[in-house]
C-alpha atoms as a PDB file:
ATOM      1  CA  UNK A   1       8.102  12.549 -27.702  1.00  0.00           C
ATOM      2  CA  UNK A   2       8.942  14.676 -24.752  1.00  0.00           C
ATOM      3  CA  UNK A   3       5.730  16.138 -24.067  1.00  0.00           C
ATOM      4  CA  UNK A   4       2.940  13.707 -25.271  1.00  0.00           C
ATOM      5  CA  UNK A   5       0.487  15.357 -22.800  1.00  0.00           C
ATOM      6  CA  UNK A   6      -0.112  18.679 -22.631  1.00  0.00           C
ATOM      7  CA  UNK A   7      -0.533  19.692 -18.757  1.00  0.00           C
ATOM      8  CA  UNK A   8      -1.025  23.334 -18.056  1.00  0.00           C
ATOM      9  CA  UNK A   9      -0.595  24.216 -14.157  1.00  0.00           C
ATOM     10  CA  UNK A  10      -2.813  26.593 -13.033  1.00  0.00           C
ATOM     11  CA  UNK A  11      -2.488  28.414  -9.541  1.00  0.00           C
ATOM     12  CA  UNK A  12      -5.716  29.660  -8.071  1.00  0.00           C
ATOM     13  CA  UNK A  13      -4.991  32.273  -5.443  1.00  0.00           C
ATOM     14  CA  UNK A  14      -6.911  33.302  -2.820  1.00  0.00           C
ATOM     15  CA  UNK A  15      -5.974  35.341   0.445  1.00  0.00           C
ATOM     16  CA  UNK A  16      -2.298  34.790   0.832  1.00  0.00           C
ATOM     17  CA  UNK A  17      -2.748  31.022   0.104  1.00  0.00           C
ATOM     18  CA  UNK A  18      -3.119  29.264  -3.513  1.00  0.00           C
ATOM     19  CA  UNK A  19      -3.694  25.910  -4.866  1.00  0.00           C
ATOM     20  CA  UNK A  20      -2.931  24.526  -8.214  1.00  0.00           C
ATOM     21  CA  UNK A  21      -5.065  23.268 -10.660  1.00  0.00           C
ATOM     22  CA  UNK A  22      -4.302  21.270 -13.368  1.00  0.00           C
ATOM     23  CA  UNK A  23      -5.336  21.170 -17.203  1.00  0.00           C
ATOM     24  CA  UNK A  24      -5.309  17.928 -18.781  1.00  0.00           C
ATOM     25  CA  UNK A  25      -5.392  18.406 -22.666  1.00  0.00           C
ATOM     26  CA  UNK A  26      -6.508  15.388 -24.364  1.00  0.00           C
ATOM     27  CA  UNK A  27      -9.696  14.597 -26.912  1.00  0.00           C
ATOM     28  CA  UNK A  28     -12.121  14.902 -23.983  1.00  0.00           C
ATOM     29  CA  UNK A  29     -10.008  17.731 -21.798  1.00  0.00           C
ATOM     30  CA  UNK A  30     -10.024  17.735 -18.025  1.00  0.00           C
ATOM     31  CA  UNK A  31      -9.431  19.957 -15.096  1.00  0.00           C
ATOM     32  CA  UNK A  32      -7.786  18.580 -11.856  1.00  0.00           C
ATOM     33  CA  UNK A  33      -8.850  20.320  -8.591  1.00  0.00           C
ATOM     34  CA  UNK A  34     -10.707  23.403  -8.913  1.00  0.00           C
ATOM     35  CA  UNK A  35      -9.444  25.985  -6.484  1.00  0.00           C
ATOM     36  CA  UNK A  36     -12.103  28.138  -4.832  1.00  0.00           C
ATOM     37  CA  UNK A  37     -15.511  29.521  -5.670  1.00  0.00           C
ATOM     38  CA  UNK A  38     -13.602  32.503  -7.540  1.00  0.00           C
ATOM     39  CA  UNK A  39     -10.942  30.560  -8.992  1.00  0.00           C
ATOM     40  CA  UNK A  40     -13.125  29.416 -12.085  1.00  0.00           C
ATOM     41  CA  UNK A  41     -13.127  33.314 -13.132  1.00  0.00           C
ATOM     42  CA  UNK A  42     -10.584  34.586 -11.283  1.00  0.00           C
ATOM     43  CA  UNK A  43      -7.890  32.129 -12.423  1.00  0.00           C
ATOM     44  CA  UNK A  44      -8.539  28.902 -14.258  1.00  0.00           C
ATOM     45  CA  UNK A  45     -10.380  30.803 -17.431  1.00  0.00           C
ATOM     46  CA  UNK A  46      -8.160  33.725 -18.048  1.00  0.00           C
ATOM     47  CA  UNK A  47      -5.151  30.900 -17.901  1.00  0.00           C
ATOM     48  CA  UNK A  48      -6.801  28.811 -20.282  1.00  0.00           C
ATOM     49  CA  UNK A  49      -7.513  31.658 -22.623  1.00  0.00           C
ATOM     50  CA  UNK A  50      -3.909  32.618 -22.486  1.00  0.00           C
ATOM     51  CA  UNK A  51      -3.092  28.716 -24.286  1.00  0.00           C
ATOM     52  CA  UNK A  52      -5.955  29.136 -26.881  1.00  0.00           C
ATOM     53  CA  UNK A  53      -8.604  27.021 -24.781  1.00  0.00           C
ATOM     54  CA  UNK A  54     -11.970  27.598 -24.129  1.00  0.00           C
ATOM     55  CA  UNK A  55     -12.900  26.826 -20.407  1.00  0.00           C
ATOM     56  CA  UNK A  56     -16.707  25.584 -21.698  1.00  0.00           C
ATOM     57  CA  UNK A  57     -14.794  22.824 -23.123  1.00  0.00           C
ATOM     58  CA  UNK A  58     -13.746  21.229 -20.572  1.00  0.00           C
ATOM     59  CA  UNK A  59     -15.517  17.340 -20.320  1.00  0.00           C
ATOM     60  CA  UNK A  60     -14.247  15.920 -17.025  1.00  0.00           C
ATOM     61  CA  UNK A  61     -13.528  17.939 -13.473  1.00  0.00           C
ATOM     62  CA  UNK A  62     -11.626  15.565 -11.409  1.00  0.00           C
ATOM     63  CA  UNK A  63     -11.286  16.667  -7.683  1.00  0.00           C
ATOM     64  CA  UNK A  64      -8.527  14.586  -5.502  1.00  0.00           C
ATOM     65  CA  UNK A  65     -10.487  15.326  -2.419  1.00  0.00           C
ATOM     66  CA  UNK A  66     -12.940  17.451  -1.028  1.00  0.00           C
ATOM     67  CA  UNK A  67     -11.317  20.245   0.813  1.00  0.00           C
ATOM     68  CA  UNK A  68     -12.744  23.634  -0.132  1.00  0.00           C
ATOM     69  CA  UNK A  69      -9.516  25.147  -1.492  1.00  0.00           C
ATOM     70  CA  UNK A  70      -9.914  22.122  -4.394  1.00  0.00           C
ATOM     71  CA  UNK A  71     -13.355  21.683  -4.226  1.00  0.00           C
ATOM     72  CA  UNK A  72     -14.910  25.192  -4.071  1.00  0.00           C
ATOM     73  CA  UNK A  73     -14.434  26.120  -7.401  1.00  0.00           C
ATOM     74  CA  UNK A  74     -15.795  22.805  -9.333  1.00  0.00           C
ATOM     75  CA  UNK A  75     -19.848  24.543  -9.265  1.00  0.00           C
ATOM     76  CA  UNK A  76     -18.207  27.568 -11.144  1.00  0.00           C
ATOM     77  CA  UNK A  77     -16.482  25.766 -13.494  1.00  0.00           C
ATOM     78  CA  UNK A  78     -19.256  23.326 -13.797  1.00  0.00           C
ATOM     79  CA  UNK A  79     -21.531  26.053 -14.609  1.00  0.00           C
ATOM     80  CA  UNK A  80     -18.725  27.390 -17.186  1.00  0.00           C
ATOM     81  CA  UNK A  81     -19.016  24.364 -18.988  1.00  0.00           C
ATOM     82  CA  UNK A  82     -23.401  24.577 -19.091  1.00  0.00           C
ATOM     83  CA  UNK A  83     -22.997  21.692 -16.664  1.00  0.00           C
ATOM     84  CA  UNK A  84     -21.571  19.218 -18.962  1.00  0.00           C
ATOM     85  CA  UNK A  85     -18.806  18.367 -17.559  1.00  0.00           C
ATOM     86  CA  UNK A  86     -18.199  15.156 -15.736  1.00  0.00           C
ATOM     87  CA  UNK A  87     -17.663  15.978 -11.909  1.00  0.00           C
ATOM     88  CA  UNK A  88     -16.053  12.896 -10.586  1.00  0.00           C
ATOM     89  CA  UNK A  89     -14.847  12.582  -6.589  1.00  0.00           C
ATOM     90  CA  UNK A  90     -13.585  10.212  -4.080  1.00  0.00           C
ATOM     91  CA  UNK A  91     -16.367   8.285  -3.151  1.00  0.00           C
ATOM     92  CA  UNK A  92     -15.478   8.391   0.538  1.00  0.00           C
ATOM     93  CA  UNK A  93     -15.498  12.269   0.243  1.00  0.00           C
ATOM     94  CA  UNK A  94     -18.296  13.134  -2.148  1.00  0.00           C
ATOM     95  CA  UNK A  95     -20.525  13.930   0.965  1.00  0.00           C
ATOM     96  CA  UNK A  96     -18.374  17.107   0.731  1.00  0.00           C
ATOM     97  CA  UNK A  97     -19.569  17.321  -3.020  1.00  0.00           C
ATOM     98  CA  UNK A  98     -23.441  16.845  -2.008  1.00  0.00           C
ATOM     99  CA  UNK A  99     -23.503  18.872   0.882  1.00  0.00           C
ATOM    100  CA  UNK A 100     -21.737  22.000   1.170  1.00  0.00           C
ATOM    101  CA  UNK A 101     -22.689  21.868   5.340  1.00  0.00           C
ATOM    102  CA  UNK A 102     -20.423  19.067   5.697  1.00  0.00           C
ATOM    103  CA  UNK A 103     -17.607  21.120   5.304  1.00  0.00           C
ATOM    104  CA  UNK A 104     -18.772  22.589   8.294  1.00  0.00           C
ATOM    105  CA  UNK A 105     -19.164  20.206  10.525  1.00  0.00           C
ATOM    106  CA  UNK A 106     -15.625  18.295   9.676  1.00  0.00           C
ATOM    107  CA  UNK A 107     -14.430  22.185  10.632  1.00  0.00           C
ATOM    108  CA  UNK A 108     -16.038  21.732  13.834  1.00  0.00           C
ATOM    109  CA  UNK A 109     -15.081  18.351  14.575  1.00  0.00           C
ATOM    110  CA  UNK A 110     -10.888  19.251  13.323  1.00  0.00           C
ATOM    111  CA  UNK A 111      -9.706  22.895  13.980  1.00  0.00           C
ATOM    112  CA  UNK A 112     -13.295  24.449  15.223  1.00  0.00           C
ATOM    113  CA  UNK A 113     -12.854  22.133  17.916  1.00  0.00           C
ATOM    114  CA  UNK A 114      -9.535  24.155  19.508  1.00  0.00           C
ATOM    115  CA  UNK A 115     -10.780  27.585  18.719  1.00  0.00           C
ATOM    116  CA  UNK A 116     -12.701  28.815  21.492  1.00  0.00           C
ATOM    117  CA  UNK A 117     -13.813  31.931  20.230  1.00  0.00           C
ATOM    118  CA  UNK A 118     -17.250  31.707  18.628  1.00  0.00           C
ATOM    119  CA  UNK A 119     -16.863  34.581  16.979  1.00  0.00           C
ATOM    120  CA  UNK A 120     -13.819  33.281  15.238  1.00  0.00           C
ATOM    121  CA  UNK A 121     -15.631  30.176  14.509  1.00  0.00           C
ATOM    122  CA  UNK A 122     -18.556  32.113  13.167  1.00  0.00           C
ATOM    123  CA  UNK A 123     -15.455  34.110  10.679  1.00  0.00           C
ATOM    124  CA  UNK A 124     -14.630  30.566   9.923  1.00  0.00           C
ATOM    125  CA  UNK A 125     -17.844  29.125   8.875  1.00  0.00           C
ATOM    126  CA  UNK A 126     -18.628  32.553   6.746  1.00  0.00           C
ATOM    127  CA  UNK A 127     -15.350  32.191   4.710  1.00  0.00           C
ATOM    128  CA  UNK A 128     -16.223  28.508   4.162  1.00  0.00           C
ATOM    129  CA  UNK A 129     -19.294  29.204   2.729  1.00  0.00           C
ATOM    130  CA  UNK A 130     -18.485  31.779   0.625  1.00  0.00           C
ATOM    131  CA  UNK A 131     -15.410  29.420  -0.999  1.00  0.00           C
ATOM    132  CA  UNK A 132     -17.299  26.884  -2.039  1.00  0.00           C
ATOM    133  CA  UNK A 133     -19.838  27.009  -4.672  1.00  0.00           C
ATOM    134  CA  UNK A 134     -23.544  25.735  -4.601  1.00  0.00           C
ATOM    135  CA  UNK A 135     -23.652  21.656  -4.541  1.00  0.00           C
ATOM    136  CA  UNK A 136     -22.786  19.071  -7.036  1.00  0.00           C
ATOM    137  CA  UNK A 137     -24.321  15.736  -7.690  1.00  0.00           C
ATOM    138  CA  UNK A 138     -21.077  13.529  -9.024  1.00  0.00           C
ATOM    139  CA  UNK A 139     -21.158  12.231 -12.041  1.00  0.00           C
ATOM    140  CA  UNK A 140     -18.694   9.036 -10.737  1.00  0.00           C
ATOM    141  CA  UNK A 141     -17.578   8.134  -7.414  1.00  0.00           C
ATOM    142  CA  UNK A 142     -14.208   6.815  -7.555  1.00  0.00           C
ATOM    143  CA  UNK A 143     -12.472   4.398  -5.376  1.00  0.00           C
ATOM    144  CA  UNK A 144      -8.802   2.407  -5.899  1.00  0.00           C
ATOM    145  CA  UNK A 145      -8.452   1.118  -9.650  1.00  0.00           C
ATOM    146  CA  UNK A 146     -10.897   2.744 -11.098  1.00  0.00           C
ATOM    147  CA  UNK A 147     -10.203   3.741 -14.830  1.00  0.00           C
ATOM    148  CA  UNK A 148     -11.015   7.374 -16.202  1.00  0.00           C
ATOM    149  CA  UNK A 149     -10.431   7.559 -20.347  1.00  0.00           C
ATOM    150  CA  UNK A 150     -10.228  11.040 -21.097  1.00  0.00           C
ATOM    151  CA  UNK A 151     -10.065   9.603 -24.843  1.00  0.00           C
ATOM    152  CA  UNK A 152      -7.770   8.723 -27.138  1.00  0.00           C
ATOM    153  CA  UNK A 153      -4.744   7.048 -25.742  1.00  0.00           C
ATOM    154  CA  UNK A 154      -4.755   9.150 -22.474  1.00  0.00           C
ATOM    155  CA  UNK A 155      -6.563   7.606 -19.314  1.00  0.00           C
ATOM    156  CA  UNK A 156      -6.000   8.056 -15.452  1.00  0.00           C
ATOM    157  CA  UNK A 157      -5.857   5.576 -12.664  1.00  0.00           C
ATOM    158  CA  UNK A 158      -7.370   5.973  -9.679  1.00  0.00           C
ATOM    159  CA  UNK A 159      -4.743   5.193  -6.820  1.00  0.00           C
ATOM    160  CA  UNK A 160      -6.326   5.879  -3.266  1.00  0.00           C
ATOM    161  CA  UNK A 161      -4.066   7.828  -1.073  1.00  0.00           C
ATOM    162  CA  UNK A 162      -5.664   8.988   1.576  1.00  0.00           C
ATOM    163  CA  UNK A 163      -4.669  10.424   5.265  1.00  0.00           C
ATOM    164  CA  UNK A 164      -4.442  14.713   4.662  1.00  0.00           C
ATOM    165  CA  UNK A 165      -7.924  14.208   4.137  1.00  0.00           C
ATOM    166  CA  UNK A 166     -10.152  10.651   5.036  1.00  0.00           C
ATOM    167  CA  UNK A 167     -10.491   9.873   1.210  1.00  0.00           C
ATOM    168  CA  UNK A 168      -7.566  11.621  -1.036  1.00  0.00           C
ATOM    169  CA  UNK A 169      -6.786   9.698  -4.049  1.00  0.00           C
ATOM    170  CA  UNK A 170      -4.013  10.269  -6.506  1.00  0.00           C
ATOM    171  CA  UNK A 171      -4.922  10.482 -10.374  1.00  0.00           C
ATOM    172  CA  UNK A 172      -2.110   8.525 -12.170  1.00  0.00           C
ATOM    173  CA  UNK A 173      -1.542   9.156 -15.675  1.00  0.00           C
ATOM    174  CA  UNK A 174      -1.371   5.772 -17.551  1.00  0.00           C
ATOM    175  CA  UNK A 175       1.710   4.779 -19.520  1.00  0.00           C
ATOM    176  CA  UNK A 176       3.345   7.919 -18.583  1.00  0.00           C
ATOM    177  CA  UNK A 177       3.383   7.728 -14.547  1.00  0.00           C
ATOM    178  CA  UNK A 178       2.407  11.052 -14.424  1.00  0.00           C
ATOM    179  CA  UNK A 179       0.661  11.663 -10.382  1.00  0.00           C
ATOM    180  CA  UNK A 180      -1.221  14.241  -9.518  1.00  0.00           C
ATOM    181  CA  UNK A 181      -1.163  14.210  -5.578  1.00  0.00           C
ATOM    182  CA  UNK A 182      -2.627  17.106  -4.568  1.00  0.00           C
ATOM    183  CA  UNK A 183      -1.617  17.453  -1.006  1.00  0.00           C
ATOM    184  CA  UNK A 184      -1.119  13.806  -0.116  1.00  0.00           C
ATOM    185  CA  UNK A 185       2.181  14.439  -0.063  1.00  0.00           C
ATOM    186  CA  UNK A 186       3.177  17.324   2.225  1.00  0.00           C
ATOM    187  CA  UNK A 187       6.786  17.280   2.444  1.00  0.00           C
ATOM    188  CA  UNK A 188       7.618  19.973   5.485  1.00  0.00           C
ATOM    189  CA  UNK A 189       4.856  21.644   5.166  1.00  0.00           C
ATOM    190  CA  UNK A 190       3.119  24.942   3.007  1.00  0.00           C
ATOM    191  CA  UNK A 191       3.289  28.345   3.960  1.00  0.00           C
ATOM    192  CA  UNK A 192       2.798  27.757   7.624  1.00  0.00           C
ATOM    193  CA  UNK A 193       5.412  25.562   8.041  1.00  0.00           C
ATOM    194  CA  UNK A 194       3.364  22.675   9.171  1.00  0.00           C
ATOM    195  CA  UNK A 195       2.195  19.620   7.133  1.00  0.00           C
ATOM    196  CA  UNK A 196      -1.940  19.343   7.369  1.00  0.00           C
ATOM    197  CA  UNK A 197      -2.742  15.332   7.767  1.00  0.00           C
ATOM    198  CA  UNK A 198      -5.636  14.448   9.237  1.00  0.00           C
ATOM    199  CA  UNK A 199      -4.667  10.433   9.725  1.00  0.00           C
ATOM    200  CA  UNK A 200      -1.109   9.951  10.441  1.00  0.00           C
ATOM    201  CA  UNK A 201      -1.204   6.401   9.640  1.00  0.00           C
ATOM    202  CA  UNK A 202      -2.914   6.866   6.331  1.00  0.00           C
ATOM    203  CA  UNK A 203      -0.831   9.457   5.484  1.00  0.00           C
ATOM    204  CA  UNK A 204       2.622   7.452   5.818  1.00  0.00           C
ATOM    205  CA  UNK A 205       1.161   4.602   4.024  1.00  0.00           C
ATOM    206  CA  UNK A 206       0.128   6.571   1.259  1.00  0.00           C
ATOM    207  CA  UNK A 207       3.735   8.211   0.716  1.00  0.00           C
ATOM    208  CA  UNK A 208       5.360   4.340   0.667  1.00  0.00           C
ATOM    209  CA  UNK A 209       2.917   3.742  -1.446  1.00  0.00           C
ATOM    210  CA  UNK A 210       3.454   6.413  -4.201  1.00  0.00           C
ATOM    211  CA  UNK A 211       7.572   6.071  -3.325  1.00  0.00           C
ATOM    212  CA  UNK A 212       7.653   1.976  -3.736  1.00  0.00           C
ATOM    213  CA  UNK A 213       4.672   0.721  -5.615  1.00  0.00           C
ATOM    214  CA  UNK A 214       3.760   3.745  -8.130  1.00  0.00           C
ATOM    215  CA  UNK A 215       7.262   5.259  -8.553  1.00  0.00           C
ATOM    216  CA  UNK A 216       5.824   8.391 -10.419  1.00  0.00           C
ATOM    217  CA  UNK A 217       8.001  10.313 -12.723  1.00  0.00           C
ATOM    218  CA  UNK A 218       6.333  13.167 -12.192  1.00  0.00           C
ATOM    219  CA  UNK A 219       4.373  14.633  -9.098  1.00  0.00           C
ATOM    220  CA  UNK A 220       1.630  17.464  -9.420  1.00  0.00           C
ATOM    221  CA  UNK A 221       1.033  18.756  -6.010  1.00  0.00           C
ATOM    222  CA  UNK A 222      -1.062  20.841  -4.599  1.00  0.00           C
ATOM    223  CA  UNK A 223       0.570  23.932  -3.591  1.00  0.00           C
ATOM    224  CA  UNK A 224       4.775  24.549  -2.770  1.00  0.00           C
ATOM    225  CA  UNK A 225       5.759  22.872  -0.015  1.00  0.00           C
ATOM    226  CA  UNK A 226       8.821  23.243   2.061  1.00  0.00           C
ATOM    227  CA  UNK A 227      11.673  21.380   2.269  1.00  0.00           C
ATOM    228  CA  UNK A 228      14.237  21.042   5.357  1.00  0.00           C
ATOM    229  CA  UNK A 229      15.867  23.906   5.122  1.00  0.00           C
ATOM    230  CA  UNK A 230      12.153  25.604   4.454  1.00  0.00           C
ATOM    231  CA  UNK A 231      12.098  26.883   1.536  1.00  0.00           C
ATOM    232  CA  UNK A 232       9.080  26.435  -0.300  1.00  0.00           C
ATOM    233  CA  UNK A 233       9.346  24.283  -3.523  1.00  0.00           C
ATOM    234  CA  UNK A 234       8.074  24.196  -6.793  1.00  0.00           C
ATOM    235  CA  UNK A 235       4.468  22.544  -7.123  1.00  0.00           C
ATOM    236  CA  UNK A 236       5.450  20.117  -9.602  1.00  0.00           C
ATOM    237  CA  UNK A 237       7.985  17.535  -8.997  1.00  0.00           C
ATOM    238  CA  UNK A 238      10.156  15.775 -11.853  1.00  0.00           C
ATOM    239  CA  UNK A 239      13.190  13.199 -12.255  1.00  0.00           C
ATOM    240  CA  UNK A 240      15.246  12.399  -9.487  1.00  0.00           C
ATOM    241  CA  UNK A 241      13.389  14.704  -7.216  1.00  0.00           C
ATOM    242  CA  UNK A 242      10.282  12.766  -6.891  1.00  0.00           C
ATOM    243  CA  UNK A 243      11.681  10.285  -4.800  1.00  0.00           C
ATOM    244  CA  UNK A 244      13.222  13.086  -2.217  1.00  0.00           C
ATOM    245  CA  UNK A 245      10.226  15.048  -2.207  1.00  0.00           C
ATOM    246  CA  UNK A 246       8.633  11.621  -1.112  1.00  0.00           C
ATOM    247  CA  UNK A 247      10.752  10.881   1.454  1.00  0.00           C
ATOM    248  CA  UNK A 248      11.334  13.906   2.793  1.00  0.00           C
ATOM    249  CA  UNK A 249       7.180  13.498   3.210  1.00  0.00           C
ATOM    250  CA  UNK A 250       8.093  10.698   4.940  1.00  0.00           C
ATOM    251  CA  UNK A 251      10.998  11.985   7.503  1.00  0.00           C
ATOM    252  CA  UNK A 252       8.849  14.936   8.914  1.00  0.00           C
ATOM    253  CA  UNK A 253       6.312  12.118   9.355  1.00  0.00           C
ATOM    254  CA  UNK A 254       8.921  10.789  11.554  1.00  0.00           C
ATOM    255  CA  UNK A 255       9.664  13.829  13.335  1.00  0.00           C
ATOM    256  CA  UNK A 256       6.179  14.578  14.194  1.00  0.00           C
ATOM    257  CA  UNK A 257       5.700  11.025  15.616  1.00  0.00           C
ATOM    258  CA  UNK A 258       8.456  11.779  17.790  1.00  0.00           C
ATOM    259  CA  UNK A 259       7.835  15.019  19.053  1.00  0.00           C
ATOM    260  CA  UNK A 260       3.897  13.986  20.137  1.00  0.00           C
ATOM    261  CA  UNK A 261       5.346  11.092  21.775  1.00  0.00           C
ATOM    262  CA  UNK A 262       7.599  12.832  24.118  1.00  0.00           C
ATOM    263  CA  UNK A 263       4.819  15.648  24.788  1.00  0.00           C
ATOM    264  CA  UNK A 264       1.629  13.722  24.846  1.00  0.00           C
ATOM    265  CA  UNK A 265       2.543  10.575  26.171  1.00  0.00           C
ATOM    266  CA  UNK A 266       1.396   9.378  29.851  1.00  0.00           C
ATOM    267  CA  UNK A 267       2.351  12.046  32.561  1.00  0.00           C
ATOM    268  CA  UNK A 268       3.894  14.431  30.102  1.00  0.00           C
ATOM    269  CA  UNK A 269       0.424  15.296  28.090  1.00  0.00           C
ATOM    270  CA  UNK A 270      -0.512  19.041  29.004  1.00  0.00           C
ATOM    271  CA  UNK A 271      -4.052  19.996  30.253  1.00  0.00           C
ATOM    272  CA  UNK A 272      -3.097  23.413  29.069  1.00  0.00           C
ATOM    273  CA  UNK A 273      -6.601  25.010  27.481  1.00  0.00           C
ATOM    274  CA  UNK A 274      -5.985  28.805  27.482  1.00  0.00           C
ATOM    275  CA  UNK A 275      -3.153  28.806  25.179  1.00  0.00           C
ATOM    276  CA  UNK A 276      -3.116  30.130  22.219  1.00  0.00           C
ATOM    277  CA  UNK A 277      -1.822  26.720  21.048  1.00  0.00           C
ATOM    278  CA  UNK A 278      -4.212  24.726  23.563  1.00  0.00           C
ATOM    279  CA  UNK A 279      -2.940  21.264  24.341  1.00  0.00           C
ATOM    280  CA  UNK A 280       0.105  21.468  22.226  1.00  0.00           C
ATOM    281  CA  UNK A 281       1.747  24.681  23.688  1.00  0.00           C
ATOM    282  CA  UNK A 282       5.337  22.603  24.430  1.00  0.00           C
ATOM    283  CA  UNK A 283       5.343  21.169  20.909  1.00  0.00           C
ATOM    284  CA  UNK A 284       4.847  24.583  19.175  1.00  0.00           C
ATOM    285  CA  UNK A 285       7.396  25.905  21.716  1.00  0.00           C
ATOM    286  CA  UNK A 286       9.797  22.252  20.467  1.00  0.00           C
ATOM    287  CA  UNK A 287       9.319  22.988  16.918  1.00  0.00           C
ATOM    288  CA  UNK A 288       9.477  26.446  16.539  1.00  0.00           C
ATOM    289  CA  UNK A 289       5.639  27.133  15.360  1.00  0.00           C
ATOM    290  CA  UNK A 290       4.742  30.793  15.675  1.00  0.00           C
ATOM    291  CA  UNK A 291       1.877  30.777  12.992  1.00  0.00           C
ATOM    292  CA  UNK A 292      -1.675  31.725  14.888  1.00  0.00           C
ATOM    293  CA  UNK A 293      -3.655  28.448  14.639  1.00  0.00           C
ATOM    294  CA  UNK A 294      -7.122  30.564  15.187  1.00  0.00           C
ATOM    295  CA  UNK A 295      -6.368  31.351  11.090  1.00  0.00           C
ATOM    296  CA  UNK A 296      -7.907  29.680   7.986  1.00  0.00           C
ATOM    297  CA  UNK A 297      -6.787  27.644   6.995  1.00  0.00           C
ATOM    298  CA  UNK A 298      -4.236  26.744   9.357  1.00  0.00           C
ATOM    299  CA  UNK A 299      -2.467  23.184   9.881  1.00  0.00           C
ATOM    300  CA  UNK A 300      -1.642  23.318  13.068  1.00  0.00           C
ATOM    301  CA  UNK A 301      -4.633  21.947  15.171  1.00  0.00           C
ATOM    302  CA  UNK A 302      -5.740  19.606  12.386  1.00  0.00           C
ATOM    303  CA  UNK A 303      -2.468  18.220  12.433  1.00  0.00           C
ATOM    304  CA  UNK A 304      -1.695  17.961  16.134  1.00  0.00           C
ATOM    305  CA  UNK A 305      -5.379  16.484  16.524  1.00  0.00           C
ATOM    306  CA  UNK A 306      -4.620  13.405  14.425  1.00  0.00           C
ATOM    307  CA  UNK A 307      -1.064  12.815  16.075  1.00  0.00           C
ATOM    308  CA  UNK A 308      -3.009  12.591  19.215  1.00  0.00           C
ATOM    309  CA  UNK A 309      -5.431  10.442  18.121  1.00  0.00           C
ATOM    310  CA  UNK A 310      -3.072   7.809  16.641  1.00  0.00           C
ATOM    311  CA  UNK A 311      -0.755   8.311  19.974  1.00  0.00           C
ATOM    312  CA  UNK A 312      -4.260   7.533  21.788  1.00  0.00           C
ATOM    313  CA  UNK A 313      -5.022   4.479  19.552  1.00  0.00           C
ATOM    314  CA  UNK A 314      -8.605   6.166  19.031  1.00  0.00           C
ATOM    315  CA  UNK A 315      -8.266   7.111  15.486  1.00  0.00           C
ATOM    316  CA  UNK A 316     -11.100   5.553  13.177  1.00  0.00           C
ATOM    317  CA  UNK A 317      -9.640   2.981  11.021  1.00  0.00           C
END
């Protein structure tokens, strides 16, 4: 049967960003990632209506982390379902689930910490808060191998992947090595040209791990990535192109560990503050960045931030 499962993709747009979402259809139907707070009106119902389905039927919203632009919608559509649904989460992120003020202070402690402006910050926290609906207790807090039947003969594995974010995991589809990814894999980066990856380390480890051990024959990600050349990709993956989407993941890993090296090491790490890129002026400069890291969201000073810290041997394990 080509298509045993019926996915539908769903991209939630917001600003001049989107994320994808991702419609499961099976006896107990489930939504992957949720966009933002409007998505669940803006986007994900109207979609489903065009396919015949009702959005109150979904059973199970799965998020693969908690960032807000695949977080923030999962009150909505929680609410859309007369809070039903199963709202399952990463159980190192589901403080992001509980609390929508710790999306505030991992802000503060990533790219709030470069922006200097508290006005900007302020404009920050605002658009933060109004992305993300009202909080969630989760129904499960998943961790690696954990089992999700969304009945029938469909189920999900839970395969951690973490590093864009502290706790990402991967849902795997069983039998069918179907992985929805999310943004663990980055490639060369979304619109602003710049992979976001909060733990280096955790990050590369995650790619071998989807590239050697899962091998997945298809890959849902998050939003179109770039490739080399930069040209942004389409969000889902298939065939032979999983593996080179996964690698090439893995080679601007490479290049990034490179470039921090040679500008952060020893006597070559800039005290530069007043910059518009702060610390990492030369590497912008290297690489070609011209996207305005005081924008949200923006990779740039999450990204350089956790380069540092793994050049520094202080990030957390």
């Amino acid at each position: 049967m080509e298509n045993p499962v019926r996915v539908i993709p769903i991209e939630c747009k917001f600003g001049p960003v989107s994320a994808f979402a991702y419609y499961v259809d099976a006896q107990e139907p489930a939504i992957i990632d949720t966009g933002v707070n409007v998505s669940a009106a803006q986007d994900i119902e109207p979609i489903l209506a065009e396919h015949g389905i009702r959005i109150e039927d979904i059973c199970w919203i799965l998020l693969t982390h908690g960032h807000v632009d695949h977080l923030g919608g999962a009150y909505a559509v929680w609410e859309k379902t007369g809070r039903r649904a199963k709202v399952v989460i990463p159980e190192k992120e589901a403080r992001l689930l509980r609390d929508r003020n710790e999306q505030i202070v991992d802000y503060k402690a990533l790219q709030g910490k470069y922006i200097t402006d508290p006005a900007i910050q302020e404009k920050h926290i605002a658009m933060l808060t109004s992305d993300i609906g009202d909080n969630i207790e989760p129904e499960l807090e998943v961790k690696d191998g954990d089992h999700i039947s969304l009945g029938g003969a469909v189920s999900l594995t839970v395969v951690e992947t973490p590093g864009h974010s502290i706790g990402s995991v991967t849902f795997v589809m069983d039998g069918l090595d179907w992985a929805f990814a999310a943004d663990a894999v980055q490639m060369y980066g979304g619109l602003s040209g710049l992979p976001t990856i909060e733990n280096p380390r955790l990050y590369r480890e995650s790619v071998h791990r989807l590239l050697k051990d899962v091998c997945p024959s298809r890959l849902y990600l998050g939003h179109p990535f770039r490739n080399i050349n930069g040209e942004l990709q389409s969000a889902q993956i298939t065939g032979e192109e999983v593996a080179s989407v996964l690698q090439a993941s893995l080679d601007m890993d490479a290049k990034l560990v490179d470039i921090v090296q040679r500008h952060l090491s020893g006597d070559t790490q800039s005290n530069e503050s007043n910059s518009l890129y702060g610390p990492f002026e030369s590497i912008a400069a290297e690489i070609g960045y011209t996207g305005d890291p005081r924008n949200l969201p923006c990779s740039f000073f999450v990204t350089m931030h956790g380069y540092q810290e793994e050049l520094n041997g202080t990030q957390s394990k």
